[in-house]
PDB file of N, CA and C in Angstrom:
ATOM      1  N   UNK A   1       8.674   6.215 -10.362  1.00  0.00           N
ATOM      2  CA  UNK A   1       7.979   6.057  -9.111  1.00  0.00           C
ATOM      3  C   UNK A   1       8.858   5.237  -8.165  1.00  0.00           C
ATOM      4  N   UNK A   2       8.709   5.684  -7.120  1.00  0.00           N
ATOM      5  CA  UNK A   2       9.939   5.020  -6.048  1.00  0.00           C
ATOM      6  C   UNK A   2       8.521   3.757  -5.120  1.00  0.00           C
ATOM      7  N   UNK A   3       8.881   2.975  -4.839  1.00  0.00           N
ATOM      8  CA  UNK A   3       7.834   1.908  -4.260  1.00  0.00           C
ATOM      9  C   UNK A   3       9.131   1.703  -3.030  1.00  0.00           C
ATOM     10  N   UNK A   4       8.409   1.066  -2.096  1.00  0.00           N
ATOM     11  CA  UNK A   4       8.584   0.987  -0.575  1.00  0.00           C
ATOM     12  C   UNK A   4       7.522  -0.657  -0.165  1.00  0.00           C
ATOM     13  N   UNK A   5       8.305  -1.628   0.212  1.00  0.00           N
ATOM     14  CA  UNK A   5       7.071  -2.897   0.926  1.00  0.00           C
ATOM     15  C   UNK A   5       7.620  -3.434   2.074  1.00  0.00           C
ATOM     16  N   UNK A   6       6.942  -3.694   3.016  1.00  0.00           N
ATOM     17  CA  UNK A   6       7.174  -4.123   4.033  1.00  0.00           C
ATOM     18  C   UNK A   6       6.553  -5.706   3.776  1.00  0.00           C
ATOM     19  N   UNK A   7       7.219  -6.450   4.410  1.00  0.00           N
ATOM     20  CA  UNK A   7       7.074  -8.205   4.389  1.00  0.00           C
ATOM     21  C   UNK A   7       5.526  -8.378   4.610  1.00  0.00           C
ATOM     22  N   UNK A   8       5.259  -9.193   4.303  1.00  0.00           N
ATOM     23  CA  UNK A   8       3.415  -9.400   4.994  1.00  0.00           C
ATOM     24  C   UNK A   8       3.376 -10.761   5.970  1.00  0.00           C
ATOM     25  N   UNK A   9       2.983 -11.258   6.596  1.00  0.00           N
ATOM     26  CA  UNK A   9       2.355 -12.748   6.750  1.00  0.00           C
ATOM     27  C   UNK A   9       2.572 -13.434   5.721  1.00  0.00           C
ATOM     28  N   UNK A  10       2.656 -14.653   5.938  1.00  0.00           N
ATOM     29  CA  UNK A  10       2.637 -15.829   4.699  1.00  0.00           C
ATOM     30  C   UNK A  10       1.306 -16.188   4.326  1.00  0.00           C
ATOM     31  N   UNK A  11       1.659 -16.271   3.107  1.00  0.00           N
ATOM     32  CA  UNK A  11       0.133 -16.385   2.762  1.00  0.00           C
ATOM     33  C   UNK A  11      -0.784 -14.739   2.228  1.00  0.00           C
ATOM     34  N   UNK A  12      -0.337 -13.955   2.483  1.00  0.00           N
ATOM     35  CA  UNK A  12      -1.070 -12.469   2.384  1.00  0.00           C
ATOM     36  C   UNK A  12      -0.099 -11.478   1.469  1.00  0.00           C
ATOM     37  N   UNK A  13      -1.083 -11.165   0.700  1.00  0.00           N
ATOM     38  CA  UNK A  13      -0.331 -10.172  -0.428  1.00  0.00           C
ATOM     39  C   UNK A  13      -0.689  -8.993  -0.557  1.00  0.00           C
ATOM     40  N   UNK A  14      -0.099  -8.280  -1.099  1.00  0.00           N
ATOM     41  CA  UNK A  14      -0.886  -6.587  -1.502  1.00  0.00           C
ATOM     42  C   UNK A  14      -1.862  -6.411  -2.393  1.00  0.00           C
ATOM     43  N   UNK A  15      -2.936  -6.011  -2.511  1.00  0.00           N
ATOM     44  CA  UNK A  15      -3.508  -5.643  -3.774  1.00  0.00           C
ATOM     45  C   UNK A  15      -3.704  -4.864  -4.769  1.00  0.00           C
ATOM     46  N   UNK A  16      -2.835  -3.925  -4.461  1.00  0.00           N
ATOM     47  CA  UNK A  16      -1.891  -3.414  -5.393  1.00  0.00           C
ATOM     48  C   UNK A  16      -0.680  -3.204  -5.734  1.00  0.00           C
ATOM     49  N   UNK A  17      -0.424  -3.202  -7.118  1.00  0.00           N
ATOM     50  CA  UNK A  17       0.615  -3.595  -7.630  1.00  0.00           C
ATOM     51  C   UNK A  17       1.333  -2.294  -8.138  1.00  0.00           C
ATOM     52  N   UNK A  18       3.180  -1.883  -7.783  1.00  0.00           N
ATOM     53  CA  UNK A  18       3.132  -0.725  -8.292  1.00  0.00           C
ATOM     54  C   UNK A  18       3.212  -0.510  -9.992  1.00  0.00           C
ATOM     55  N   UNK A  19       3.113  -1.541 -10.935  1.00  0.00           N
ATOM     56  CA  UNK A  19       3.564  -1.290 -12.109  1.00  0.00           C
ATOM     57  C   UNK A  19       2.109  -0.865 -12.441  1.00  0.00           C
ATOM     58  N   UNK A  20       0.727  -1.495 -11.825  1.00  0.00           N
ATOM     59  CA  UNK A  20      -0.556  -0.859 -12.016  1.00  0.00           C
ATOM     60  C   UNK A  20      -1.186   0.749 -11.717  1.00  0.00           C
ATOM     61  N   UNK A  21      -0.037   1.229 -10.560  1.00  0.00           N
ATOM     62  CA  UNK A  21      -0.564   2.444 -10.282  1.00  0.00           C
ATOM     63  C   UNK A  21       0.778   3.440 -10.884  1.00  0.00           C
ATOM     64  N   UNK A  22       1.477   2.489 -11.672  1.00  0.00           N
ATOM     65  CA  UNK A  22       2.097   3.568 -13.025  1.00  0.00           C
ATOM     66  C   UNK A  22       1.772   4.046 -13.765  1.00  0.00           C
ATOM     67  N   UNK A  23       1.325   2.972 -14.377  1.00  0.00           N
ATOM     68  CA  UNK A  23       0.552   2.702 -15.633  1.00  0.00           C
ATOM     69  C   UNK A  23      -0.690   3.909 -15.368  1.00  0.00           C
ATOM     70  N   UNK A  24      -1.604   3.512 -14.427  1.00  0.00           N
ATOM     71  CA  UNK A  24      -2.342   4.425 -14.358  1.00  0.00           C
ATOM     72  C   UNK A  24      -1.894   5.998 -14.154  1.00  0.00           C
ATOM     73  N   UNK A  25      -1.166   6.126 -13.599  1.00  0.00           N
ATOM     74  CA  UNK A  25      -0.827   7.694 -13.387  1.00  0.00           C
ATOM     75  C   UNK A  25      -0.290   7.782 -14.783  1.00  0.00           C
ATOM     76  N   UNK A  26       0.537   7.399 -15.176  1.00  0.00           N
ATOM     77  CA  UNK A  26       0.622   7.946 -16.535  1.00  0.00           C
ATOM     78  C   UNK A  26      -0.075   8.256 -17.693  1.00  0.00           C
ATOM     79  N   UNK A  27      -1.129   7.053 -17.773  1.00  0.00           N
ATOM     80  CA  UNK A  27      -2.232   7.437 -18.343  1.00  0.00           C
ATOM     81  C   UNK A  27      -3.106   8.213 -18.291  1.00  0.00           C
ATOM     82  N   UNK A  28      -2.900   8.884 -17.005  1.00  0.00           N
ATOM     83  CA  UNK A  28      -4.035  10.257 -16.755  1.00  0.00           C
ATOM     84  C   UNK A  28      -2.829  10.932 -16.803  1.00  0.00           C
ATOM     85  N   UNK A  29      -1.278  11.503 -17.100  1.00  0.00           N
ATOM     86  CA  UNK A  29      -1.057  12.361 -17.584  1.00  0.00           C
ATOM     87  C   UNK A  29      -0.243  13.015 -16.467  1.00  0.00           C
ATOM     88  N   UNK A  30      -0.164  12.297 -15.049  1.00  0.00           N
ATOM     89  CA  UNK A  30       0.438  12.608 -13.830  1.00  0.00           C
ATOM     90  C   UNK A  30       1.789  12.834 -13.823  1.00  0.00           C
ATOM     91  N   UNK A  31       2.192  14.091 -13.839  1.00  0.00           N
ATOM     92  CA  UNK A  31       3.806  14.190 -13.835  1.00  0.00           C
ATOM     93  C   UNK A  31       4.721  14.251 -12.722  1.00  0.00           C
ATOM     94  N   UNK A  32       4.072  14.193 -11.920  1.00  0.00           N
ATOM     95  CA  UNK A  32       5.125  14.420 -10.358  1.00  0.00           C
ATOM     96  C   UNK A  32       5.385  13.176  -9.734  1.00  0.00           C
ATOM     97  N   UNK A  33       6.467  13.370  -9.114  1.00  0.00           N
ATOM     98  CA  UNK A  33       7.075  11.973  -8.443  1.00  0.00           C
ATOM     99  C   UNK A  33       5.980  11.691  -7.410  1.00  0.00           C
ATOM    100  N   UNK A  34       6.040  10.557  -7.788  1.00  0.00           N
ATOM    101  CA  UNK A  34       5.008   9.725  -6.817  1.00  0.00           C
ATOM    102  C   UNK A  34       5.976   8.540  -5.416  1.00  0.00           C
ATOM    103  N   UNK A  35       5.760   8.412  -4.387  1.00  0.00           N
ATOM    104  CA  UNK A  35       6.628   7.402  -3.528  1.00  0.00           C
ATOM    105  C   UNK A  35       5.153   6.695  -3.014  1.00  0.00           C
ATOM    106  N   UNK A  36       5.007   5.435  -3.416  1.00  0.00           N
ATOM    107  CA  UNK A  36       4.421   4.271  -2.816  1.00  0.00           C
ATOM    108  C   UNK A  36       5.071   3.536  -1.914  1.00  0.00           C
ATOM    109  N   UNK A  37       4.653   3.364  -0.900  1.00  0.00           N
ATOM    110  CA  UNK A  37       4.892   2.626   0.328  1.00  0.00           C
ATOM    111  C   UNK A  37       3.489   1.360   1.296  1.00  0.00           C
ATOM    112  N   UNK A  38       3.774   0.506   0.892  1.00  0.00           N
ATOM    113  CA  UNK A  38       3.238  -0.472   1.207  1.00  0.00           C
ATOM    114  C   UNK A  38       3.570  -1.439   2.479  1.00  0.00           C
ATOM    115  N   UNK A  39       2.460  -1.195   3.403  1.00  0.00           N
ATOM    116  CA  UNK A  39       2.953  -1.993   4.998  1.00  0.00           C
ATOM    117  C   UNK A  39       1.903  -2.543   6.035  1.00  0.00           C
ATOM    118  N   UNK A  40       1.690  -3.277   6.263  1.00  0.00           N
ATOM    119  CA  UNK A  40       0.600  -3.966   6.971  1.00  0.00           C
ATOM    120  C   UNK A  40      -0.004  -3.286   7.808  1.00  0.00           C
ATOM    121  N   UNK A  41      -1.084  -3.181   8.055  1.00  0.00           N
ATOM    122  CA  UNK A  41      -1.970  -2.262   9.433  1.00  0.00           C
ATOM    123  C   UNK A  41      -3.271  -2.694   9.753  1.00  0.00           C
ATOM    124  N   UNK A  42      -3.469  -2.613  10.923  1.00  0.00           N
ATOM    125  CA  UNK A  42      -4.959  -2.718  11.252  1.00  0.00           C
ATOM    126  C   UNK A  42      -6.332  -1.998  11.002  1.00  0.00           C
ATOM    127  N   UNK A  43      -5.915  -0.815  10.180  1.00  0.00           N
ATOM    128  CA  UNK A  43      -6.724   0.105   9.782  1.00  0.00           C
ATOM    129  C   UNK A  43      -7.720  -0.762   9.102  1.00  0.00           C
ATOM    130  N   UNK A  44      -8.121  -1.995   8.450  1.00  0.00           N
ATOM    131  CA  UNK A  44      -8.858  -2.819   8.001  1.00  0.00           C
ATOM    132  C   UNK A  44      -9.633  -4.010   9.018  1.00  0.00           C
ATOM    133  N   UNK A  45      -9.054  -3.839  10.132  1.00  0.00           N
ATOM    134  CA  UNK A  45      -8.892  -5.199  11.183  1.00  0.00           C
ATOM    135  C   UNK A  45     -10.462  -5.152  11.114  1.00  0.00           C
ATOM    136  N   UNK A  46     -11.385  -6.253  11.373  1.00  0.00           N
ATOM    137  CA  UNK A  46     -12.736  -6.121  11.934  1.00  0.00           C
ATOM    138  C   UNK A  46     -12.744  -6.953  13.454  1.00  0.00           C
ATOM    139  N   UNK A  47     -11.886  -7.309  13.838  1.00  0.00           N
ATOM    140  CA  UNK A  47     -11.408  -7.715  15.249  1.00  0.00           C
ATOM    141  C   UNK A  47     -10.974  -7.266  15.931  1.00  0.00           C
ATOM    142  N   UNK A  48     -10.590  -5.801  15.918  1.00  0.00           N
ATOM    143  CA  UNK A  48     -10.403  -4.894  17.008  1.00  0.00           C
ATOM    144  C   UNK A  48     -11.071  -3.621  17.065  1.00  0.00           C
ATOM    145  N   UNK A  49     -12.387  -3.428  16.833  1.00  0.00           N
ATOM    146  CA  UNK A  49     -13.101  -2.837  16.665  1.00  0.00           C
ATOM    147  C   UNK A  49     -12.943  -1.664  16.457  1.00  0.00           C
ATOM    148  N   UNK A  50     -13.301  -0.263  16.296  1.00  0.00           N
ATOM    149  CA  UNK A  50     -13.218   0.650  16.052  1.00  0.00           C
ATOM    150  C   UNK A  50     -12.214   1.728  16.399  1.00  0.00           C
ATOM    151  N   UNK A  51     -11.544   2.179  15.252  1.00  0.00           N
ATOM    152  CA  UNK A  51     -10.174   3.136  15.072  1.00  0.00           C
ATOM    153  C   UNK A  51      -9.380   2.431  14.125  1.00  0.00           C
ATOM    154  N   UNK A  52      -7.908   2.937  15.044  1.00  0.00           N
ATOM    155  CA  UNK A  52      -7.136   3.500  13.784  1.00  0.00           C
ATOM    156  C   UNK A  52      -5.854   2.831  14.598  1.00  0.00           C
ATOM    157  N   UNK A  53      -5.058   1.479  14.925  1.00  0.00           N
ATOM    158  CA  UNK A  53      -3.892   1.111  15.032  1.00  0.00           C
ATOM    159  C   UNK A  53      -2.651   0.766  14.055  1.00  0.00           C
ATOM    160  N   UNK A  54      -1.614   1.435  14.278  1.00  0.00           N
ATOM    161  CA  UNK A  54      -0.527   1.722  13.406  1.00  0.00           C
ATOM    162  C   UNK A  54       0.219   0.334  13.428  1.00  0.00           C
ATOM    163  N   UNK A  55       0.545  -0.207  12.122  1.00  0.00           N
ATOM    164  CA  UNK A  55       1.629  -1.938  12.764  1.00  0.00           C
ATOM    165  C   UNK A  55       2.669  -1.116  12.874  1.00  0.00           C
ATOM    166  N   UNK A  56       3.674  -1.429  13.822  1.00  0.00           N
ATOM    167  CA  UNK A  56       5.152  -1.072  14.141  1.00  0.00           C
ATOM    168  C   UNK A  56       5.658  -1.548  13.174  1.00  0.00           C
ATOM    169  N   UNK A  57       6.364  -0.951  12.104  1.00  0.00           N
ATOM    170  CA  UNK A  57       7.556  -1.903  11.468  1.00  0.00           C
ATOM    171  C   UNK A  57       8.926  -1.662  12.142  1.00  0.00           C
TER     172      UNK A  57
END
């Protein structure tokens, strides 16, 4: 599996981990290359109310 992270804020981490969503794909038996990419966004924000803003990396 190829993994991809972009820096976060201090203090703020990912909550997932890629050796966890190995593990799992393998355990269900998943054979195709997988690319994880991990990068901050507002898609979670509850302070800018409704939609969908992309973070620039």
């Amino acid at each position: 599996m190829i993994s991809e992270i972009a820096k976060l804020p201090k203090g703020k981490s990912y909550v997932l981990k890629p050796s966890a969503l190995a593990s799992a794909l393998q355990g269900a038996g998943v054979t195709v290359d997988t690319h994880l990419v991990r990068a901050p966004s507002c898609i979670f924000c509850c302070d800018i109310g409704i939609g969908f803003a992309p973070f620039a990396l």
